[in-house]
C-alpha atoms as a PDB file:
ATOM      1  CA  UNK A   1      -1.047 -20.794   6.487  1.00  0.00           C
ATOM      2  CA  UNK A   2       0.763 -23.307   8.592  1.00  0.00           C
ATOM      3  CA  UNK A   3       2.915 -21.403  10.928  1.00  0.00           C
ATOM      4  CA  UNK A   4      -0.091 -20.237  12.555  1.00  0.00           C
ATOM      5  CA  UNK A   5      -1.098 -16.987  11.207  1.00  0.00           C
ATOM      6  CA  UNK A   6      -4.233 -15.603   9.310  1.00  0.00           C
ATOM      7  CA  UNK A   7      -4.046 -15.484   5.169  1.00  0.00           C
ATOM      8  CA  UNK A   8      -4.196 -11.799   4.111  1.00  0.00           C
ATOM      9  CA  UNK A   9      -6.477 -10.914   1.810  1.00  0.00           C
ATOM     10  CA  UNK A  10      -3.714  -9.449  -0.390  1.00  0.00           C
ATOM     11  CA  UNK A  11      -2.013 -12.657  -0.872  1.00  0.00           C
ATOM     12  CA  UNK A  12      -3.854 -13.849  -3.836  1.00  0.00           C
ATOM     13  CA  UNK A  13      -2.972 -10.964  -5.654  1.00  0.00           C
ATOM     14  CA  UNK A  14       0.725 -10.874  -4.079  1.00  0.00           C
ATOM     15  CA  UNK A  15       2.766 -11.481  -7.356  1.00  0.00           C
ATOM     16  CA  UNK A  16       0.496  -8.363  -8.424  1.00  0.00           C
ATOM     17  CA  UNK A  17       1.920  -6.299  -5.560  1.00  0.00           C
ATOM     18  CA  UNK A  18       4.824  -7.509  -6.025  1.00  0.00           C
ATOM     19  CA  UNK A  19       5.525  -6.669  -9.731  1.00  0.00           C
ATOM     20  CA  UNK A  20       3.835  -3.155  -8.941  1.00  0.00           C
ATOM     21  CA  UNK A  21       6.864  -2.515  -6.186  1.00  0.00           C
ATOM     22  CA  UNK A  22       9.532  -3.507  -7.976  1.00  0.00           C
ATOM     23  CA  UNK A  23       8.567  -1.509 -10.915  1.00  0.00           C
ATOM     24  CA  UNK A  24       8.254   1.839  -7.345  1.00  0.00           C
ATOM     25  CA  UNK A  25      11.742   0.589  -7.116  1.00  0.00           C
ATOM     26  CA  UNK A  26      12.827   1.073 -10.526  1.00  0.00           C
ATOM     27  CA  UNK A  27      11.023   4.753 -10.588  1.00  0.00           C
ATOM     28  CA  UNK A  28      13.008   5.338  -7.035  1.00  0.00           C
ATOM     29  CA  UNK A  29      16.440   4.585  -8.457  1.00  0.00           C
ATOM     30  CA  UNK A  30      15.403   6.390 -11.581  1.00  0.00           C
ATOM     31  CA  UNK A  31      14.885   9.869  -9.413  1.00  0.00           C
ATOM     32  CA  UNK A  32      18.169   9.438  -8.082  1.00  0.00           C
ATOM     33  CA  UNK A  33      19.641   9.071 -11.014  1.00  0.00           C
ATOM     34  CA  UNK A  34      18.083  11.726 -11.790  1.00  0.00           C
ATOM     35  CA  UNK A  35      19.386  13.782  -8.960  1.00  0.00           C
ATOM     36  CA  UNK A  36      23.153  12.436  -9.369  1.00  0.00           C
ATOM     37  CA  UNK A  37      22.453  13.224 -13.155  1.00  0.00           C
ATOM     38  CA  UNK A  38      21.835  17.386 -11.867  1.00  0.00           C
ATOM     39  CA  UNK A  39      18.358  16.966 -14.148  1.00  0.00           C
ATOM     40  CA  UNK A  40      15.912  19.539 -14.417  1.00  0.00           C
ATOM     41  CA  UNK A  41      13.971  19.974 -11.193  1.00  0.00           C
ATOM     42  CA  UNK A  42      11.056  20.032 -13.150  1.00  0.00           C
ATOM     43  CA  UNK A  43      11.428  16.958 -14.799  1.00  0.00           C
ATOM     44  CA  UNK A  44      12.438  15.213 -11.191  1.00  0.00           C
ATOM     45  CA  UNK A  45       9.349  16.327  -9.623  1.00  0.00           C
ATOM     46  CA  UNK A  46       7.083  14.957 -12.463  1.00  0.00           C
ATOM     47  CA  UNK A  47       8.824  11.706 -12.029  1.00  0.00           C
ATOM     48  CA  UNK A  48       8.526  11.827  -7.730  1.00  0.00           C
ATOM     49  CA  UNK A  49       4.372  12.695  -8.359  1.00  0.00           C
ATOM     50  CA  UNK A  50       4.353   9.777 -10.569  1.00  0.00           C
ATOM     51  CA  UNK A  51       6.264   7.487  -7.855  1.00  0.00           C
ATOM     52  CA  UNK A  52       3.840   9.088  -5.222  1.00  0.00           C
ATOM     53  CA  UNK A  53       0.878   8.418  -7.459  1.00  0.00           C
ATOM     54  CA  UNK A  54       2.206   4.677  -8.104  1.00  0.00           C
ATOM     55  CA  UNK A  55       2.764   4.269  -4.148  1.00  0.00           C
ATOM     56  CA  UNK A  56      -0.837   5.527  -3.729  1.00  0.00           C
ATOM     57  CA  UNK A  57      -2.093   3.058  -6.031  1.00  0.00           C
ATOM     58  CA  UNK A  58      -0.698   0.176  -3.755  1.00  0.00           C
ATOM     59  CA  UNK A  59      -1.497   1.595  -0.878  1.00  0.00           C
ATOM     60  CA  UNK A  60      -5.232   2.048  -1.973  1.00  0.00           C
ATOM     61  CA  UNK A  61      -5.311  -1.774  -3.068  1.00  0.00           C
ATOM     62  CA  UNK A  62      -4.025  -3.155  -0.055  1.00  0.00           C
ATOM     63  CA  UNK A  63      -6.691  -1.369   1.746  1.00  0.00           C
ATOM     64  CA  UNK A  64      -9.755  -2.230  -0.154  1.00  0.00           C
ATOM     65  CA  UNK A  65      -8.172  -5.935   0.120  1.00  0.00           C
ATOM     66  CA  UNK A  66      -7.816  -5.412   4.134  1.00  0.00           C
ATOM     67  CA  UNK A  67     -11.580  -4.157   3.996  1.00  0.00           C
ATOM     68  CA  UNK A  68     -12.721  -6.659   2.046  1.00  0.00           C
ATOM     69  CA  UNK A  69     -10.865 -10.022   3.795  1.00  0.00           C
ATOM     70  CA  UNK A  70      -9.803  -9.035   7.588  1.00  0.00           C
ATOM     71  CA  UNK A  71     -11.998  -6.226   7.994  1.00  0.00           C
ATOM     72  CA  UNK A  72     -15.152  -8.103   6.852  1.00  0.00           C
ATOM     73  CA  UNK A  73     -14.148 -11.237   8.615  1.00  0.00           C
ATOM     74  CA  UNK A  74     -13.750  -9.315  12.171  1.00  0.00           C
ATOM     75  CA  UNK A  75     -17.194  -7.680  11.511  1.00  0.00           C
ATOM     76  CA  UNK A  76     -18.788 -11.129  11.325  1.00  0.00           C
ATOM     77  CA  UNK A  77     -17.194 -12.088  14.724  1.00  0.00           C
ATOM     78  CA  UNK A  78     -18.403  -9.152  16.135  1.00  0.00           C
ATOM     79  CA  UNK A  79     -17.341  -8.023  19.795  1.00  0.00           C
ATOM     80  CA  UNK A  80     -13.981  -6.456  20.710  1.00  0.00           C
ATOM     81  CA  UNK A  81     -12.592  -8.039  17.759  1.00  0.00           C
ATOM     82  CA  UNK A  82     -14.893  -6.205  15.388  1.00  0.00           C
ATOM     83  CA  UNK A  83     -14.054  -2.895  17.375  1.00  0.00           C
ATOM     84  CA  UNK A  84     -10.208  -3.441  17.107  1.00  0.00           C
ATOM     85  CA  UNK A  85     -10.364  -4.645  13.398  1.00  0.00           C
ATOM     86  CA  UNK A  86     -12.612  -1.377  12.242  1.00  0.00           C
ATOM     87  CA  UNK A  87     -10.329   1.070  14.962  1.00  0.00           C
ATOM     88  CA  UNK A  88      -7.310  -0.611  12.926  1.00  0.00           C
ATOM     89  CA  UNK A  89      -8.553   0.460   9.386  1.00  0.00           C
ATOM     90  CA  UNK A  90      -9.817   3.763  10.450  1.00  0.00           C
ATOM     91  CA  UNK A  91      -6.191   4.483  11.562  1.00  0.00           C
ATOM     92  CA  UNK A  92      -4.611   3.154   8.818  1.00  0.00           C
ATOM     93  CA  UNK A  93      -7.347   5.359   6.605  1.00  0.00           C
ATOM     94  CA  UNK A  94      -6.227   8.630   8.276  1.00  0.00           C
ATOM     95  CA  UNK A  95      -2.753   7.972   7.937  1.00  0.00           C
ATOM     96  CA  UNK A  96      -2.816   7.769   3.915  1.00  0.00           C
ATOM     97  CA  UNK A  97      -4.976  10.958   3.897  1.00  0.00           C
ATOM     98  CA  UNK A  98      -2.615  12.917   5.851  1.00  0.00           C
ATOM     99  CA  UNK A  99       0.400  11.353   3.061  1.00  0.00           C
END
């Protein structure tokens, strides 16, 4: 990239991501509807597991992409780096386990 930053490993794939969150948004103004609409609870909280489930799914493919590009590429360095990069992804690991 030219302003100076590292690609992402995503970014191949963004138009993916992107068409997957857009379709989160739709499901997110859907629920609300929902809501405003007085729905069955039931039926809401099918359609928030799916939304969860759907956010999961993202979340799950940006990390194996992080692994895979930044991740890998920090290993290879090696040093502090390496330590930082691999500290970084272990975080961002426990955080979607505790979600």
């Amino acid at each position: 990239m030219s302003d100076g930053h590292a690609e992402h490993g995503y970014i191949s794939d963004k138009a993916k991501y992107l068409a997957r969150l857009k379709r989160i948004e739709g499901q997110a103004r859907g629920i609300s509807r929902m809501v405003d609409e007085e729905q069955y609870c039931v039926d809401i909280l099918t359609q928030i597991s799916a939304l969860t489930s759907a956010l999961q799914g993202v979340a799950i493919g940006l990390l194996d992409d992080h692994l895979k590009h930044c991740v890998a590429d920090a290993a290879r360095s090696g040093g502090a780096v390496a330590d930082a990069k691999l500290e970084e992804a272990s975080q961002a690991v426990a955080r979607l386990v505790r979600s």
